[in-house]
PDB file of N, CA and C in Angstrom:
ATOM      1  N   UNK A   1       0.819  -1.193   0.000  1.00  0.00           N
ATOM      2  CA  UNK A   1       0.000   0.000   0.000  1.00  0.00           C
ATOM      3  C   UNK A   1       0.863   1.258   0.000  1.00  0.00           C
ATOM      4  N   UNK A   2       1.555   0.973   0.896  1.00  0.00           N
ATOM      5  CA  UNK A   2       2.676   1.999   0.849  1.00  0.00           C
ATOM      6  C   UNK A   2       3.621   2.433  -0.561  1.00  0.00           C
ATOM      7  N   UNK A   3       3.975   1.507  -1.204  1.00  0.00           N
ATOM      8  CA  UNK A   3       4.534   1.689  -2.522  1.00  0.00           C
ATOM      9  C   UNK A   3       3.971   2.564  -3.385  1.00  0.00           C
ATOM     10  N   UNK A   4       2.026   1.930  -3.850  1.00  0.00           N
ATOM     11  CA  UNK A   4       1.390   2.798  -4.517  1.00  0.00           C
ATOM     12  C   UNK A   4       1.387   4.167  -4.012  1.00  0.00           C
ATOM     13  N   UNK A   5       1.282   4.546  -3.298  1.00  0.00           N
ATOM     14  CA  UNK A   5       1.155   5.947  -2.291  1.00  0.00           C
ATOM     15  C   UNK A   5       2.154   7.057  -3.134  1.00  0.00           C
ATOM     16  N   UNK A   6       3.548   6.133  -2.593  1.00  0.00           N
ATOM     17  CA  UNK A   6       5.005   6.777  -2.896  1.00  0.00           C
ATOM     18  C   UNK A   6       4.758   7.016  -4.643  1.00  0.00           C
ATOM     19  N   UNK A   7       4.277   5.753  -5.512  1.00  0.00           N
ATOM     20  CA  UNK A   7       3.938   5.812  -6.553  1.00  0.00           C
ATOM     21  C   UNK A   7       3.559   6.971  -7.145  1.00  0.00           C
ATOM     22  N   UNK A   8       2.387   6.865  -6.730  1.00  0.00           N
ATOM     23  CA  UNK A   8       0.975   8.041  -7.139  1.00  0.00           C
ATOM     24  C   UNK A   8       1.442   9.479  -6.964  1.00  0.00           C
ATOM     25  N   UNK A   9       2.787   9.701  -6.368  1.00  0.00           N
ATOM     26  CA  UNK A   9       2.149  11.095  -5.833  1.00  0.00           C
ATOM     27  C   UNK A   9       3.764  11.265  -6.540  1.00  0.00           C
ATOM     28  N   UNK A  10       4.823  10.238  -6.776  1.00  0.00           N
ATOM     29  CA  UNK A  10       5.914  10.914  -7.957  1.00  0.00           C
ATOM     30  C   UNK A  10       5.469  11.361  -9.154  1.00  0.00           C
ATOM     31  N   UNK A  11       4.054   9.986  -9.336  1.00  0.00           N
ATOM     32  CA  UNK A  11       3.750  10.910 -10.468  1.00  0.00           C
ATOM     33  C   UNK A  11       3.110  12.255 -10.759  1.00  0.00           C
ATOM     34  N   UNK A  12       1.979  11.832  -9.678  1.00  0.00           N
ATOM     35  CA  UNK A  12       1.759  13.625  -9.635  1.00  0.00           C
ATOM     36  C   UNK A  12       2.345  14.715  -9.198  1.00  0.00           C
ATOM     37  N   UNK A  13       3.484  14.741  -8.726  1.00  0.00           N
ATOM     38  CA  UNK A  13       3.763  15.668  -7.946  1.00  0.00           C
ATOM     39  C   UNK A  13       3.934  16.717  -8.515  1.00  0.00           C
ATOM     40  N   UNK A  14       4.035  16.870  -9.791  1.00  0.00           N
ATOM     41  CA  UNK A  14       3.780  18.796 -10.242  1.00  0.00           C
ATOM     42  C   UNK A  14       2.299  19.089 -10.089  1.00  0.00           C
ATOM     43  N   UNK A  15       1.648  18.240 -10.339  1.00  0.00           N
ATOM     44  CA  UNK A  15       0.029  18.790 -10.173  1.00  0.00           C
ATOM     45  C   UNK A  15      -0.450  18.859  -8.970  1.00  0.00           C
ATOM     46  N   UNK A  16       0.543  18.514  -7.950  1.00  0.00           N
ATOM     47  CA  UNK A  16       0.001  18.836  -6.515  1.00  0.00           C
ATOM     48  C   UNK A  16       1.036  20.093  -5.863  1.00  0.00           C
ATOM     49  N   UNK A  17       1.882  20.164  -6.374  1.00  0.00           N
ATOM     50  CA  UNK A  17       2.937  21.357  -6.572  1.00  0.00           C
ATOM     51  C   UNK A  17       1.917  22.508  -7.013  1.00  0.00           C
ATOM     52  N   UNK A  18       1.439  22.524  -8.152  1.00  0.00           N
ATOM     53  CA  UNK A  18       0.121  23.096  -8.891  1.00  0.00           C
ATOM     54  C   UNK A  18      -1.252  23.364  -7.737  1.00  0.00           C
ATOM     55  N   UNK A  19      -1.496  22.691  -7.139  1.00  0.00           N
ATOM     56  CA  UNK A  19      -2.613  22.321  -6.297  1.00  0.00           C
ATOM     57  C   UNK A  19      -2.445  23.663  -5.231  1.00  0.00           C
ATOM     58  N   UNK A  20      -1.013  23.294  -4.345  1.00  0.00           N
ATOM     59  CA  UNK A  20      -0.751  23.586  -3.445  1.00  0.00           C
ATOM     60  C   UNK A  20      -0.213  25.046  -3.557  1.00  0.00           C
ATOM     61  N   UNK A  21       0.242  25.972  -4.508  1.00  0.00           N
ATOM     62  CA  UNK A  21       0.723  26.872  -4.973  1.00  0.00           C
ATOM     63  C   UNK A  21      -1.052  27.348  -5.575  1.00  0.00           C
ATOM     64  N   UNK A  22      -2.060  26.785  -5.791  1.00  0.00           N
ATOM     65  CA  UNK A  22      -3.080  27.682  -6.450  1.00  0.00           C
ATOM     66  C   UNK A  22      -3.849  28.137  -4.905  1.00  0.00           C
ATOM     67  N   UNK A  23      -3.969  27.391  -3.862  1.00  0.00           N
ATOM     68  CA  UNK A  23      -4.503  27.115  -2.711  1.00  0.00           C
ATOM     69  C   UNK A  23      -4.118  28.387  -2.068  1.00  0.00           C
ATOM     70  N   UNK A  24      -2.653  28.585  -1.849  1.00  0.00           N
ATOM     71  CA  UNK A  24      -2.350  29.490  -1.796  1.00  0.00           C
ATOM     72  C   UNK A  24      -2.573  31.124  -2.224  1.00  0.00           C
ATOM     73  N   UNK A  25      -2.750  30.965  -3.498  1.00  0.00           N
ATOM     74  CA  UNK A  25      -3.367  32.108  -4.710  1.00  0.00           C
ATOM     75  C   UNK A  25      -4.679  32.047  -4.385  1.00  0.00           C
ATOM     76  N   UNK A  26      -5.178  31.306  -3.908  1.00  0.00           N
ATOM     77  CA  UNK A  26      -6.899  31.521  -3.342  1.00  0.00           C
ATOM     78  C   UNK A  26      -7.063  32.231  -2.421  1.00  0.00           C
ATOM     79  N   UNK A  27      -6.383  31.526  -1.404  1.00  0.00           N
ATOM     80  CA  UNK A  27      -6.862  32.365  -0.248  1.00  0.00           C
ATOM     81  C   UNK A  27      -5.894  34.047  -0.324  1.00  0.00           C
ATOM     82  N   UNK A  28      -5.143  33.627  -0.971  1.00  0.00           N
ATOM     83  CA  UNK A  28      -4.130  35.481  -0.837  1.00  0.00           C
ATOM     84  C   UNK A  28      -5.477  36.307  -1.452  1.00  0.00           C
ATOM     85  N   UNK A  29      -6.020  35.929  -2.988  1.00  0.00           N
ATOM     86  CA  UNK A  29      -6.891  36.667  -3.549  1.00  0.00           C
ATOM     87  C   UNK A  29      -8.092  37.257  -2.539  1.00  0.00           C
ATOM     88  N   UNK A  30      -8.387  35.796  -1.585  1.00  0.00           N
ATOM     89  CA  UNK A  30      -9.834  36.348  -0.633  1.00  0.00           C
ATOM     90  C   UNK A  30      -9.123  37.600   0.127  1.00  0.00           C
ATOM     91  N   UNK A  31      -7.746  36.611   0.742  1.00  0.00           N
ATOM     92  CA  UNK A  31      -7.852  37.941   1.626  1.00  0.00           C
ATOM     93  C   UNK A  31      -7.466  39.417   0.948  1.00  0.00           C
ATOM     94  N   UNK A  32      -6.381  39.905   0.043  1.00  0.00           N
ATOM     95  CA  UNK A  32      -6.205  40.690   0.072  1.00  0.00           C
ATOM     96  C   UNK A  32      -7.126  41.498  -1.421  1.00  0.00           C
ATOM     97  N   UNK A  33      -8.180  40.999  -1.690  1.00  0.00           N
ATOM     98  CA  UNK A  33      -9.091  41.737  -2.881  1.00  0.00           C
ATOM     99  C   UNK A  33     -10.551  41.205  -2.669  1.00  0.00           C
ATOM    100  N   UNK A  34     -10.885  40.097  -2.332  1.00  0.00           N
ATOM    101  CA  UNK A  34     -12.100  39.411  -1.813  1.00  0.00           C
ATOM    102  C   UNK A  34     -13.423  39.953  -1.981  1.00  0.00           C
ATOM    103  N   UNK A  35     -14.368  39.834  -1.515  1.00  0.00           N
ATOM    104  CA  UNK A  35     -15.749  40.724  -1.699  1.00  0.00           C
ATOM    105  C   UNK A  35     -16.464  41.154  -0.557  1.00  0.00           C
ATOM    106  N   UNK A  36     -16.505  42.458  -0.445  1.00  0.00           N
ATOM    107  CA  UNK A  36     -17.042  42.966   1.029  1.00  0.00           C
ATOM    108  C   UNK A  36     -18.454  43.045   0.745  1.00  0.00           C
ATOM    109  N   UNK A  37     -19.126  42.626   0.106  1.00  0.00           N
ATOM    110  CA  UNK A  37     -20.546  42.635  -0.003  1.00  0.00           C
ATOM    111  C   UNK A  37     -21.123  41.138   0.541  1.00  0.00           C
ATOM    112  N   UNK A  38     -19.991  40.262   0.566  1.00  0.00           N
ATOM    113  CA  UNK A  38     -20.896  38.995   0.468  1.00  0.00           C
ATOM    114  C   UNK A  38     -21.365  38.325  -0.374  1.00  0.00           C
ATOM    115  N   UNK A  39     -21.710  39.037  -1.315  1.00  0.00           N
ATOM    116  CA  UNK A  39     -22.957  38.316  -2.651  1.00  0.00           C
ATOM    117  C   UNK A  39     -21.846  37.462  -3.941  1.00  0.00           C
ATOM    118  N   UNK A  40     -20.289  37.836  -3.869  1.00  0.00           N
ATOM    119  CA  UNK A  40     -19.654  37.033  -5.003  1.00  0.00           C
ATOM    120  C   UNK A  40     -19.629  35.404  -4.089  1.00  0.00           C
ATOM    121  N   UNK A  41     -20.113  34.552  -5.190  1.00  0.00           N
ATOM    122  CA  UNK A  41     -19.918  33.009  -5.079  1.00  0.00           C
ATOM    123  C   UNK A  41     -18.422  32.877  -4.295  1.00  0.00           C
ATOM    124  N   UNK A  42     -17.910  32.763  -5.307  1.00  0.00           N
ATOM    125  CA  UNK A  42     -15.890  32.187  -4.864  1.00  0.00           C
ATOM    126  C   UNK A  42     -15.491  33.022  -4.070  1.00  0.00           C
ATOM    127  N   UNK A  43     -15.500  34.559  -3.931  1.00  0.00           N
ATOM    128  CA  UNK A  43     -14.005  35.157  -3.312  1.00  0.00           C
ATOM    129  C   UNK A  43     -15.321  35.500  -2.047  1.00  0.00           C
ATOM    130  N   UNK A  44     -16.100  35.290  -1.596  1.00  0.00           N
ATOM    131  CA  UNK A  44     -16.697  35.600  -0.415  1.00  0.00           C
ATOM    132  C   UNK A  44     -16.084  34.889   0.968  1.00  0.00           C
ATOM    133  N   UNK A  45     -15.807  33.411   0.833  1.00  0.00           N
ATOM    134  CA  UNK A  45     -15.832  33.051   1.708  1.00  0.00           C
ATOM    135  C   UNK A  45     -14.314  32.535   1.325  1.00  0.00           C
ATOM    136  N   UNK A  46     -13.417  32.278   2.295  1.00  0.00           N
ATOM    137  CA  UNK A  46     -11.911  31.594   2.069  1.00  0.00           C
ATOM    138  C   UNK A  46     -11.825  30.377   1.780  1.00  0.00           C
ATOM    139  N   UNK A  47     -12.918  29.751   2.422  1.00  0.00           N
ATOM    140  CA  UNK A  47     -13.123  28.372   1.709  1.00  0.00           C
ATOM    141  C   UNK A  47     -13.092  27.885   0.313  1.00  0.00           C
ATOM    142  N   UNK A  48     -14.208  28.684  -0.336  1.00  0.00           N
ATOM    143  CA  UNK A  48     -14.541  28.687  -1.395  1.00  0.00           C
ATOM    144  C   UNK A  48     -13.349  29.123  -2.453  1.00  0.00           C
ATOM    145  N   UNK A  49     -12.938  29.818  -1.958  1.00  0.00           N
ATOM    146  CA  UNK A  49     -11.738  30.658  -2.787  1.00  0.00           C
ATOM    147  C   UNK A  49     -10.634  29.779  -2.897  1.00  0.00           C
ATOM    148  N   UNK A  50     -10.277  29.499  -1.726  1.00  0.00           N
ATOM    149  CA  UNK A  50      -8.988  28.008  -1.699  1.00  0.00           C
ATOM    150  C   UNK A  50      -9.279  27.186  -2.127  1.00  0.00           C
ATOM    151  N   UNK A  51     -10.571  26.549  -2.629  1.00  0.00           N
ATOM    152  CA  UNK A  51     -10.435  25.119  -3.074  1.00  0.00           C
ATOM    153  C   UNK A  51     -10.675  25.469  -4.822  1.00  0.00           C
ATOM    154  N   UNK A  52     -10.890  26.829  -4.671  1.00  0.00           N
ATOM    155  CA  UNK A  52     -11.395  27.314  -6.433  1.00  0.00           C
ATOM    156  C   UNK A  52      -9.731  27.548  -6.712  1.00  0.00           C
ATOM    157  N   UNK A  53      -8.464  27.970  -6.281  1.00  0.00           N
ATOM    158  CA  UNK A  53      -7.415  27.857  -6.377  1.00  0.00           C
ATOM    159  C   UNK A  53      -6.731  26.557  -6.081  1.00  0.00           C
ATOM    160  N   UNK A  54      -7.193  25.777  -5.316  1.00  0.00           N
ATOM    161  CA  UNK A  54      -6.697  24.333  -5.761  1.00  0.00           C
ATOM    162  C   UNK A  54      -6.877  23.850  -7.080  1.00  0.00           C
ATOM    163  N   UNK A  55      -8.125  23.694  -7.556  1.00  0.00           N
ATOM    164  CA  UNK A  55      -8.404  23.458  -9.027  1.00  0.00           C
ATOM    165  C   UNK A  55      -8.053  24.101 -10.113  1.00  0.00           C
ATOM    166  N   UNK A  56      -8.109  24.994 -10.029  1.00  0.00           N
ATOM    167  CA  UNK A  56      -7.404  25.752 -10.983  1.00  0.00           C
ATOM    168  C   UNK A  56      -5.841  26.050 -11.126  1.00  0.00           C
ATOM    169  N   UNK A  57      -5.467  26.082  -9.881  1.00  0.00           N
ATOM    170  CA  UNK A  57      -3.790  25.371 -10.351  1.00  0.00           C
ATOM    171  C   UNK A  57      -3.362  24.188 -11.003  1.00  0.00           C
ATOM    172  N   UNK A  58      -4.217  23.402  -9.992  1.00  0.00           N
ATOM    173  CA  UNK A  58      -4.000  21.244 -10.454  1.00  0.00           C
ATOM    174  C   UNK A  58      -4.506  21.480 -12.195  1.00  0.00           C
ATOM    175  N   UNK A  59      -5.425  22.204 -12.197  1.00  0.00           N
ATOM    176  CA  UNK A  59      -5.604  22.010 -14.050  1.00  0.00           C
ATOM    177  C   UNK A  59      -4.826  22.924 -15.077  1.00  0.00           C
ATOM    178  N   UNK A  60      -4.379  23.815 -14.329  1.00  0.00           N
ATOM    179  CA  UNK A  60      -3.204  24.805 -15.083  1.00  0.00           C
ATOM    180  C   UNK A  60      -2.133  23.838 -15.210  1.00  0.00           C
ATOM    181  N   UNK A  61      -1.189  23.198 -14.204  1.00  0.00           N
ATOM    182  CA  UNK A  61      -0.095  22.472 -14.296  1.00  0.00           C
ATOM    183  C   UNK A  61      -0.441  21.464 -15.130  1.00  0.00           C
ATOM    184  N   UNK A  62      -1.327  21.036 -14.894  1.00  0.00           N
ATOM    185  CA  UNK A  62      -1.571  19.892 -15.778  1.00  0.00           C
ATOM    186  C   UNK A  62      -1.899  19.375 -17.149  1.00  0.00           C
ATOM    187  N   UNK A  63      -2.110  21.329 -17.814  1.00  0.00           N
ATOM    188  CA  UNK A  63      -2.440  21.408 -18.714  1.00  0.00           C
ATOM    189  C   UNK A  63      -0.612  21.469 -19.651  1.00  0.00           C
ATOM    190  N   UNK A  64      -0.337  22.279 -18.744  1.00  0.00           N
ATOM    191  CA  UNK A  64       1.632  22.643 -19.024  1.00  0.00           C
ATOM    192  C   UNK A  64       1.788  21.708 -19.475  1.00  0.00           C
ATOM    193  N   UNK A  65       2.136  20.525 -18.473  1.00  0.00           N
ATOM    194  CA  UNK A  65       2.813  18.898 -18.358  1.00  0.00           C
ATOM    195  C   UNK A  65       2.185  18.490 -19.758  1.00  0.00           C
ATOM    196  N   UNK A  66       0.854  18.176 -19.853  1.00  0.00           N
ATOM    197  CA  UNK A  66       0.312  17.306 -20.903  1.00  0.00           C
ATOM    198  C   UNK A  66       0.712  17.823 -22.325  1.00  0.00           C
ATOM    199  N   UNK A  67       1.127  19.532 -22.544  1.00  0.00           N
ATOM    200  CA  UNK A  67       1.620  20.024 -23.718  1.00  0.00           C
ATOM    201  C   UNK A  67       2.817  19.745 -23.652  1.00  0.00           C
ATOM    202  N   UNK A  68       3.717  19.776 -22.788  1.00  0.00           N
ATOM    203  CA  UNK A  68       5.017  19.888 -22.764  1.00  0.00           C
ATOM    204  C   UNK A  68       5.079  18.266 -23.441  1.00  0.00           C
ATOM    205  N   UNK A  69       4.354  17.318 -22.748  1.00  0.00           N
ATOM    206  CA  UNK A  69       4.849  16.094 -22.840  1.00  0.00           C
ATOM    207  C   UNK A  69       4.724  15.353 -24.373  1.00  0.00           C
ATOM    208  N   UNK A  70       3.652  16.298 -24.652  1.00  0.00           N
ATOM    209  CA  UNK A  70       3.152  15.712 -26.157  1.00  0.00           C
ATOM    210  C   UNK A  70       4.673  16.521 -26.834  1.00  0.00           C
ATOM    211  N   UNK A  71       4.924  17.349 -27.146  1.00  0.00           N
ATOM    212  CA  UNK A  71       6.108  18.530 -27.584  1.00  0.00           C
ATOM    213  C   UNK A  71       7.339  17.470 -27.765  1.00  0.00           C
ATOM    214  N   UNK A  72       7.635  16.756 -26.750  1.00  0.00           N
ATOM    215  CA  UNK A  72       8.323  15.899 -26.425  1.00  0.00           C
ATOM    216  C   UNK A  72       8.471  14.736 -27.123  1.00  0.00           C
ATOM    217  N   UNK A  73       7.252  14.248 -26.986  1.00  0.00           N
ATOM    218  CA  UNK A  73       6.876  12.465 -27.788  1.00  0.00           C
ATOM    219  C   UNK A  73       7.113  13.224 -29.516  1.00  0.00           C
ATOM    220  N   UNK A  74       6.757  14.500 -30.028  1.00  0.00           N
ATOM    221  CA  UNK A  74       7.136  14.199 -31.313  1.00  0.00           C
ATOM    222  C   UNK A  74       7.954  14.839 -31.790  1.00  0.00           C
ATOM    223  N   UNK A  75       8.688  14.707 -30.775  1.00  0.00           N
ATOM    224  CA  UNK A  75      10.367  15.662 -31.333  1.00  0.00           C
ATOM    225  C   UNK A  75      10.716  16.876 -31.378  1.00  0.00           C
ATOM    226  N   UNK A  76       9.764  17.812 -31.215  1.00  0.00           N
ATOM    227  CA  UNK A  76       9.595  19.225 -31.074  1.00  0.00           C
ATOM    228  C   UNK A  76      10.120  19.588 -29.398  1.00  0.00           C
ATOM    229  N   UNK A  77      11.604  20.594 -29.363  1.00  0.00           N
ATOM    230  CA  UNK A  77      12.115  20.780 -28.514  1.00  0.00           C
ATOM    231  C   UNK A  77      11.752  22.769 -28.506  1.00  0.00           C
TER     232      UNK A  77
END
């Protein structure tokens, strides 16, 4: 169990690099621009905002990796 673990997460580890770096960019955005009204969905609450910057990092990096990697497989440096 332990192996897969170690496994899973070499492979991901830019997209949780990604994850953990957007999480960050979430909550900085709530706190330091956020919405003093209340009424915006995402940047109202820190919650919301951090996990909307988790995802959106994990799919930014991941979008990088998957171009980079194709770039790669057909010879294009």
């Amino acid at each position: 169990m332990k192996n897969k673990i170690t496994s899973f997460l070499k492979a991901k580890k830019f997209i949780l690099l990604g994850a953990i770096l957007g999480a960050i960019g979430g909550y900085a955005y709530y706190y330091y621009i956020g919405c003093v009204s209340g009424t915006c969905a995402i940047t109202s609450s820190p919650i919301n905002s951090t996990l909307y910057g988790i995802f959106m990092g994990g799919l930014l990096v991941d979008l990088i990796e998957t171009i980079s990697t194709k770039k790669t497989k057909n010879g294009k440096q």
